[in-house]
Structure formats: structure tokens, C-alpha cells
C-alpha atoms as a PDB file:
ATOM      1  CA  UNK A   1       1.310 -19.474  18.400  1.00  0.00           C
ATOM      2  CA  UNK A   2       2.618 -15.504  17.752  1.00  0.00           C
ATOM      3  CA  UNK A   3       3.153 -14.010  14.261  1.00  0.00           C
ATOM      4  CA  UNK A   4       6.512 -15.058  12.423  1.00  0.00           C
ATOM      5  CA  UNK A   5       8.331 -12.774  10.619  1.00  0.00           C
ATOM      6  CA  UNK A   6       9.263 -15.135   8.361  1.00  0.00           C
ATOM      7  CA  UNK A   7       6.008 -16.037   7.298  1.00  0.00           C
ATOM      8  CA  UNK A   8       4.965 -12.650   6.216  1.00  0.00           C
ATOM      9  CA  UNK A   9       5.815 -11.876   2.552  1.00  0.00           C
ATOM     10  CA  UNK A  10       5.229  -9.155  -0.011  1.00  0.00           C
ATOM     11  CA  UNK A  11       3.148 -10.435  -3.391  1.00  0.00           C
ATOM     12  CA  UNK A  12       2.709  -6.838  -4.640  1.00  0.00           C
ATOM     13  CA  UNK A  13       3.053  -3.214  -4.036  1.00  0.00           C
ATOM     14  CA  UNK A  14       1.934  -0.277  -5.791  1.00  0.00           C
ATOM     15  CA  UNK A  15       0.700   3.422  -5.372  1.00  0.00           C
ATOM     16  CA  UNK A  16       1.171   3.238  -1.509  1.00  0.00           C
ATOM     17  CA  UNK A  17      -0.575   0.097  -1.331  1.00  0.00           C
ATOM     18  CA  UNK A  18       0.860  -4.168  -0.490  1.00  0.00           C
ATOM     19  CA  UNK A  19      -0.890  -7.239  -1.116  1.00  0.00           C
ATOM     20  CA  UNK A  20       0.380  -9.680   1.432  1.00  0.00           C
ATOM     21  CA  UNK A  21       0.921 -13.104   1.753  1.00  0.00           C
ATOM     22  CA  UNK A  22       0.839 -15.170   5.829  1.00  0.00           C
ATOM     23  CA  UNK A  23       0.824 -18.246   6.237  1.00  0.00           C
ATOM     24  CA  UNK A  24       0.408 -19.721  10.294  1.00  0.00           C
ATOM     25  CA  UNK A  25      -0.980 -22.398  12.094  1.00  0.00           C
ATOM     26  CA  UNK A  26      -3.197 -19.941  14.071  1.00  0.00           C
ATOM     27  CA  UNK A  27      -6.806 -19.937  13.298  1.00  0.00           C
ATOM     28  CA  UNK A  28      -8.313 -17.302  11.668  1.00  0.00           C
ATOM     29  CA  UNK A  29     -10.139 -15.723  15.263  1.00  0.00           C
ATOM     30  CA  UNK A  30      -6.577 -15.091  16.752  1.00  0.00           C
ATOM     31  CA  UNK A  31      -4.441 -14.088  13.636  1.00  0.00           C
ATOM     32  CA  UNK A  32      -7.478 -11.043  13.731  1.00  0.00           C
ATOM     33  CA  UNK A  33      -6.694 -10.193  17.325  1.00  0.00           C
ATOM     34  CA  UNK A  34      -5.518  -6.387  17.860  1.00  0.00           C
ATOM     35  CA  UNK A  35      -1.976  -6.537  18.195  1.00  0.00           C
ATOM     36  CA  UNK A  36      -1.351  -9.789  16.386  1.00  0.00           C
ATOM     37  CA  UNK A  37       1.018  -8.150  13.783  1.00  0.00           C
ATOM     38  CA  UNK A  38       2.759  -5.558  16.139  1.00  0.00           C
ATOM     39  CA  UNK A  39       5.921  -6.940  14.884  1.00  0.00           C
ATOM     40  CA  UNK A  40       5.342  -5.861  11.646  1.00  0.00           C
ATOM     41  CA  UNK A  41       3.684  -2.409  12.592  1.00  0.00           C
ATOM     42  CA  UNK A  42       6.771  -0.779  10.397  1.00  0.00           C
ATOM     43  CA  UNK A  43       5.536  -2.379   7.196  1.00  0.00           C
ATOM     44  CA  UNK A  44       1.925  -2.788   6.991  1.00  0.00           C
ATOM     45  CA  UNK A  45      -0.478   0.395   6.325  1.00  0.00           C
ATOM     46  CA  UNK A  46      -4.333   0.605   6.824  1.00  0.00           C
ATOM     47  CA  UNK A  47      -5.571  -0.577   3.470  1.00  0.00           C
ATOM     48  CA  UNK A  48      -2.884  -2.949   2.507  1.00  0.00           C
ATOM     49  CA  UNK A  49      -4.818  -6.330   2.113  1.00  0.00           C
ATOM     50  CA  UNK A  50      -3.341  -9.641   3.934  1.00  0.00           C
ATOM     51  CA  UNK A  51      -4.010 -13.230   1.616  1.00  0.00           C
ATOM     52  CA  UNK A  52      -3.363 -15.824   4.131  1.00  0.00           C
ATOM     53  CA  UNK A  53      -3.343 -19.557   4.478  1.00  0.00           C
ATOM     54  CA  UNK A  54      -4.621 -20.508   8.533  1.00  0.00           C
ATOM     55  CA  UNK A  55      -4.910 -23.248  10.466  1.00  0.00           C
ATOM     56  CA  UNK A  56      -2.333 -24.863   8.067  1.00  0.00           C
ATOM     57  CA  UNK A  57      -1.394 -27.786  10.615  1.00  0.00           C
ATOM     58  CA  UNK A  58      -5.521 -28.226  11.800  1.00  0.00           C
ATOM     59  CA  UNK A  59      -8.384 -27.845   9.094  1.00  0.00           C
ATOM     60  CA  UNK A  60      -7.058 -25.107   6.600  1.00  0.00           C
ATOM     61  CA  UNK A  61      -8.647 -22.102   5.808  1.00  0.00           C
ATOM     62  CA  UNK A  62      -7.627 -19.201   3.362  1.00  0.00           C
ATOM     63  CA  UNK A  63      -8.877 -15.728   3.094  1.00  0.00           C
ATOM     64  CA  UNK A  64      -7.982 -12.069   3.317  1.00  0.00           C
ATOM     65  CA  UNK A  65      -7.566  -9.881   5.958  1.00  0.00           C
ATOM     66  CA  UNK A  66      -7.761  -5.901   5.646  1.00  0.00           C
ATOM     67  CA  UNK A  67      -5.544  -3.653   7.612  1.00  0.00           C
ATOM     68  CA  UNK A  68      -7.904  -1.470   9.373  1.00  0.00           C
ATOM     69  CA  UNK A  69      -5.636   0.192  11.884  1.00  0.00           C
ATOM     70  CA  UNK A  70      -2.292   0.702  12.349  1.00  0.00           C
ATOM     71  CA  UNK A  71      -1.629   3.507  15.229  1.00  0.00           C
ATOM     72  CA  UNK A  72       1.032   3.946  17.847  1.00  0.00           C
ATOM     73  CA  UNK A  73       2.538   0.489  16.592  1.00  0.00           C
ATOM     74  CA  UNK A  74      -0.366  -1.196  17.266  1.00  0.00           C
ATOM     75  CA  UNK A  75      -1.784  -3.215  14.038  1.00  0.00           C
ATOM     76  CA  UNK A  76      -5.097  -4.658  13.911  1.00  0.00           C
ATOM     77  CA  UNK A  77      -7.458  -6.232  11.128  1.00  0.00           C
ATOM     78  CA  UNK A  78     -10.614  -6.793  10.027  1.00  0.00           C
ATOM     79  CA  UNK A  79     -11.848 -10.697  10.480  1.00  0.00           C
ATOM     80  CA  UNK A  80     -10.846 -12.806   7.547  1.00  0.00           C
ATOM     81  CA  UNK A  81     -12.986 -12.840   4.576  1.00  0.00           C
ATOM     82  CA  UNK A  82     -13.089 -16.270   3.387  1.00  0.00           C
ATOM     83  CA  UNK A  83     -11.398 -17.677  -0.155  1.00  0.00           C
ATOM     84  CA  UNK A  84     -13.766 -20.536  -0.585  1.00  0.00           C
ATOM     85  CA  UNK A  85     -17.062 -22.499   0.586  1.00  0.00           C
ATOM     86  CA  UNK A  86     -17.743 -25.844   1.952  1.00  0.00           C
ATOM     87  CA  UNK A  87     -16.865 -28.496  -0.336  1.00  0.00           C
ATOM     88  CA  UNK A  88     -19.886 -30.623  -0.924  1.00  0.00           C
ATOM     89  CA  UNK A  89     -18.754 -33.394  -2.802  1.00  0.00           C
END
């Protein structure tokens, strides 16, 4: 899959700084790819914090990813943190 637009919303903003939401059916390991979120170089700053719900058609995962670069319209973040453990029961 690519990044959709559509599936990038704001949750907050404040002092400079936007909590995201993204939702996808990419895993986790691509959605952190340099250059995933090119499309939305315009919007997102180094700093602002990305919740997002992956894999949402596979085995979801949630978790957040940091905006660590954003340079010459080329966005990249960290790897996802991870909202969340193994469920044991």
C-alpha cells in the first residue's frame, strides 16, 4: 500500500507542535520507511508525534511514531513505539 491522505488526521495542535492520528493496512516496518509520508511533507514537523492503528486488515498493531526528519520534502520517522503487549489470556 502508499500513505492516504485521507487517513491522516489532526487530534491536537499546540505551541508548534501536532499529535496525529493514521490509520493503514501497512505494517508498522513500511509505514517507518523514509519517504513514506512525502505527501504530507507540508504538514508534519520533526517532533510532531504520529498515534497510529497498522496492519488494520492483518494482525493489528497500534503505536506512535516520532517525526524525526522532515528536509527537502522528504519525511521520515522513528520505528513505532508500541501501545500495548501480548495479550496472555
Amino acid at each position: 500500500m502508499a500513505y492516504a491522505s485521507k487517513d491522516l488526521s489532526v487530534l491536537a495542535y499546540a505551541n508548534g507542535f501536532t499529535l496525529w492520528h493514521y490509520s493503514t493496512l501497512d505494517i508498522a516496518t513500511v509505514v517507518d520507511t523514509a519517504g513514506y509520508f512525502n505527501d504530507a511533507a507540508d504538514m508534519l514537523r520533526v517532533g510532531d508525534i504520529v498515534v497510529a492503528n497498522v496492519d488494520t486488515a492483518g494482525v493489528p498493531g497500534g503505536g506512535m511514531f516520532l517525526v524525526n526528519a522532515n528536509a527537502l520534502g522528504i519525511v521520515d520517522v522513528a520505528d513505532m513505539t508500541q501501545i500495548g503487549a501480548v495479550n496472555t489470556d
